[in-house]
N, C-alpha and C. Protein backbone atom coordinates (compact mmCIF):
# COMPACT_ATOMS: atom_id res chain seq x y z
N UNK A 1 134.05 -18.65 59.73
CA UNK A 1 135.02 -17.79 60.35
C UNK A 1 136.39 -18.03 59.70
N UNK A 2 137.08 -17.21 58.98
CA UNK A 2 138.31 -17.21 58.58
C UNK A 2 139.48 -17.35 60.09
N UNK A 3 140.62 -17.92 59.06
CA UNK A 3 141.42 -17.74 60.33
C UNK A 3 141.96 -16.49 61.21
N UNK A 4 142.09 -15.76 60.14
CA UNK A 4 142.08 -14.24 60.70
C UNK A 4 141.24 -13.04 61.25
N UNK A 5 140.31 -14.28 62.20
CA UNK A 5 139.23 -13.70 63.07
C UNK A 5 137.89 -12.86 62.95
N UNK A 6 137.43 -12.92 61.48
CA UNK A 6 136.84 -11.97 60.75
C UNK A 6 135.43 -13.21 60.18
N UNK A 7 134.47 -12.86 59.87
CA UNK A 7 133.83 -14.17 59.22
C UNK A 7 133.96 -13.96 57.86
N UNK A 8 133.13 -14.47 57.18
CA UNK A 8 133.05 -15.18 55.68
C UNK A 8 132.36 -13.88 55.22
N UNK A 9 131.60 -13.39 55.56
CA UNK A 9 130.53 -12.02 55.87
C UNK A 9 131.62 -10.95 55.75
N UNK A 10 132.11 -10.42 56.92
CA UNK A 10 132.57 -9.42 56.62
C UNK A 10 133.92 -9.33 56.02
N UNK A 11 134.63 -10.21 55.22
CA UNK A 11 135.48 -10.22 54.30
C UNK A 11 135.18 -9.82 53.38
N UNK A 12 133.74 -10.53 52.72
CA UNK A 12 133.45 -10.27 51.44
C UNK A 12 132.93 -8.48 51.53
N UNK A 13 132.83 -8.45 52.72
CA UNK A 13 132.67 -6.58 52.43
C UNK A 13 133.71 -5.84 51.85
N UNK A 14 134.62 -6.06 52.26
CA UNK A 14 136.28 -6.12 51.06
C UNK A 14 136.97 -5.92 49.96
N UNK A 15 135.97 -7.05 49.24
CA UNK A 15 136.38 -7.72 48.10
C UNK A 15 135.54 -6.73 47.12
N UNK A 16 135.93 -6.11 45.91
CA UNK A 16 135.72 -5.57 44.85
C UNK A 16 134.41 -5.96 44.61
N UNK A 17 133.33 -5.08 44.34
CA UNK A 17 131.59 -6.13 43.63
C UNK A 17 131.81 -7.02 42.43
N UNK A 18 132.62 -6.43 40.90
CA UNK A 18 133.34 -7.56 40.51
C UNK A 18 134.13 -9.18 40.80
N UNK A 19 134.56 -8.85 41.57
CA UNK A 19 134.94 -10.46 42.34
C UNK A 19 133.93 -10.95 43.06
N UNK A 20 133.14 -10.56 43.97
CA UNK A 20 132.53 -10.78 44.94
C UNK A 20 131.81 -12.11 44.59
N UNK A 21 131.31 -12.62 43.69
CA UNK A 21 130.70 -13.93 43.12
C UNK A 21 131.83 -15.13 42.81
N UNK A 22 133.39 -14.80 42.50
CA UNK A 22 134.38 -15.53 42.36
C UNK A 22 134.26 -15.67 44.22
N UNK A 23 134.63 -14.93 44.60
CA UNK A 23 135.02 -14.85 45.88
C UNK A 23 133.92 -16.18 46.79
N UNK A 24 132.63 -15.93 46.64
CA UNK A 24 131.53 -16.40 47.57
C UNK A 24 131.75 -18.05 46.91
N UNK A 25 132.10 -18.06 45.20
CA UNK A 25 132.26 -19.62 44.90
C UNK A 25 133.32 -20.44 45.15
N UNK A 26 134.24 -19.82 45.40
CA UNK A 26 135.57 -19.96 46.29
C UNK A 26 135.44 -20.72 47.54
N UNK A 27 135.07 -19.67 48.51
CA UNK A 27 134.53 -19.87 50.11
C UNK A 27 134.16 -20.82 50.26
N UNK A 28 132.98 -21.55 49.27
CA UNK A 28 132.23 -22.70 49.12
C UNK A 28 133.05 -23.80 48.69
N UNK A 29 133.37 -23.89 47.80
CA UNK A 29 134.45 -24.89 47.19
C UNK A 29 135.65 -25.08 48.47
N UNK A 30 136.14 -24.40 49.57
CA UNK A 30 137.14 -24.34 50.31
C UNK A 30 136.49 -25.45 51.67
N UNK A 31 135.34 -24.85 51.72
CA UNK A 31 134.51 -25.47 52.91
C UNK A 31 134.08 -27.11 52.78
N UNK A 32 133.99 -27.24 51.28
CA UNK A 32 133.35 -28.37 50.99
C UNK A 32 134.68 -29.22 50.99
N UNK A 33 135.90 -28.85 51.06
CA UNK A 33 137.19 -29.33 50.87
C UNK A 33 137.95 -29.94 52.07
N UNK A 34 136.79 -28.84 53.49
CA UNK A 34 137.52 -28.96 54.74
C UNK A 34 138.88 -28.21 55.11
N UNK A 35 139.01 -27.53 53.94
CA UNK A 35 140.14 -26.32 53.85
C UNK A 35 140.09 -25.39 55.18
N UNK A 36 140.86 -24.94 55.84
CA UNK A 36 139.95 -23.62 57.14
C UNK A 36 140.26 -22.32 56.07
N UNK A 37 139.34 -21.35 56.35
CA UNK A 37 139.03 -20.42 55.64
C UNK A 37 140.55 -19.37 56.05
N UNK A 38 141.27 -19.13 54.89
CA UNK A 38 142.02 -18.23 55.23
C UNK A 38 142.87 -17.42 54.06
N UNK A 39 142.44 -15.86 54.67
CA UNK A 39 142.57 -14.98 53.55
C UNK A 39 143.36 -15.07 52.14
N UNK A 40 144.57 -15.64 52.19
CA UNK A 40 145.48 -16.07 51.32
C UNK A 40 145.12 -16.63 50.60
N UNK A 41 144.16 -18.06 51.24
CA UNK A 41 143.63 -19.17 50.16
C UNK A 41 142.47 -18.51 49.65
N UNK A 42 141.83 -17.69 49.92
CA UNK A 42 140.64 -17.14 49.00
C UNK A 42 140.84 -16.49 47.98
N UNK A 43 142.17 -15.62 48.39
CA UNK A 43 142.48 -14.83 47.60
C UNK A 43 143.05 -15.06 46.32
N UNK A 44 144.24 -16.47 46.72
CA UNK A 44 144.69 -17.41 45.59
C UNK A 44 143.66 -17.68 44.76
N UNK A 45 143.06 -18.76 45.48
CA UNK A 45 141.56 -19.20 44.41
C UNK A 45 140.75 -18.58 43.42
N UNK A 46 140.66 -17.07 44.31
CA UNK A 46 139.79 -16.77 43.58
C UNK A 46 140.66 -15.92 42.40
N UNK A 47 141.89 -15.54 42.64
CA UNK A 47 142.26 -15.44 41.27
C UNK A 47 142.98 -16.10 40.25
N UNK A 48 142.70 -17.51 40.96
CA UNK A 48 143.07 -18.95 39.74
C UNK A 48 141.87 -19.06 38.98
N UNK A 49 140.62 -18.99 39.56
CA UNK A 49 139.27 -18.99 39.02
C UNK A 49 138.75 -17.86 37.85
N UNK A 50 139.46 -16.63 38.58
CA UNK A 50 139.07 -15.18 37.26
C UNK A 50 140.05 -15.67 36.07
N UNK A 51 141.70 -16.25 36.17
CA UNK A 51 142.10 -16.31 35.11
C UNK A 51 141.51 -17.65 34.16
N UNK A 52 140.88 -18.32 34.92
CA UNK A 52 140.51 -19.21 34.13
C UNK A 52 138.96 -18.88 33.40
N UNK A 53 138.14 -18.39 33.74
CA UNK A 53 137.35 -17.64 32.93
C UNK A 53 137.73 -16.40 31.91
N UNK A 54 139.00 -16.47 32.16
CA UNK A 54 139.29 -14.91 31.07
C UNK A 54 140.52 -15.69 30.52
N UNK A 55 140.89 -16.65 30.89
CA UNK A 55 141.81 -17.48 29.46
C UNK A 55 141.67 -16.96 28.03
N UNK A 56 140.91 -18.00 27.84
CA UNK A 56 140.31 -17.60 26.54
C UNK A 56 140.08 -16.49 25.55
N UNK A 57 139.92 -15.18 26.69
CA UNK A 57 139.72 -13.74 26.06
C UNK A 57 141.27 -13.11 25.77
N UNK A 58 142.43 -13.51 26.41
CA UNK A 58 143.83 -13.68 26.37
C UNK A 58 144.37 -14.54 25.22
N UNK A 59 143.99 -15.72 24.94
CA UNK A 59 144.36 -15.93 23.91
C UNK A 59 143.51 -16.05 22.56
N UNK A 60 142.86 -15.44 22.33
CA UNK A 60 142.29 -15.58 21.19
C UNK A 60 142.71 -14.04 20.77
């Protein structure tokens, strides 16, 4: 359950099908952290996580 009353479930209904796999490895990584689930921090994460898989395609 996110903090903003919604679960983990129907957020990711939301989220772009592109992200949606950043997003779900996120959630996981947050939980395992003891983090409480909340929209901001997913949202951060998960786009610290896309730029870091697309680094590389940026600088080369």
């Amino acid at each position: 359950m996110l903090d903003e009353g919604i679960t983990a479930e129907e957020f990711l209904k939301t989220v772009p099908e592109k992200h949606k796999q950043n997003v779900i490895t996120v959630i996981y990584d947050i939980l395992k952290l003891g983090i409480p689930l909340h929209e901001g921090e997913i949202q951060w994460r998960a786009r610290e996580l896309y730029v870091q898989q697309h680094l590389k395609d940026y600088l080369e």
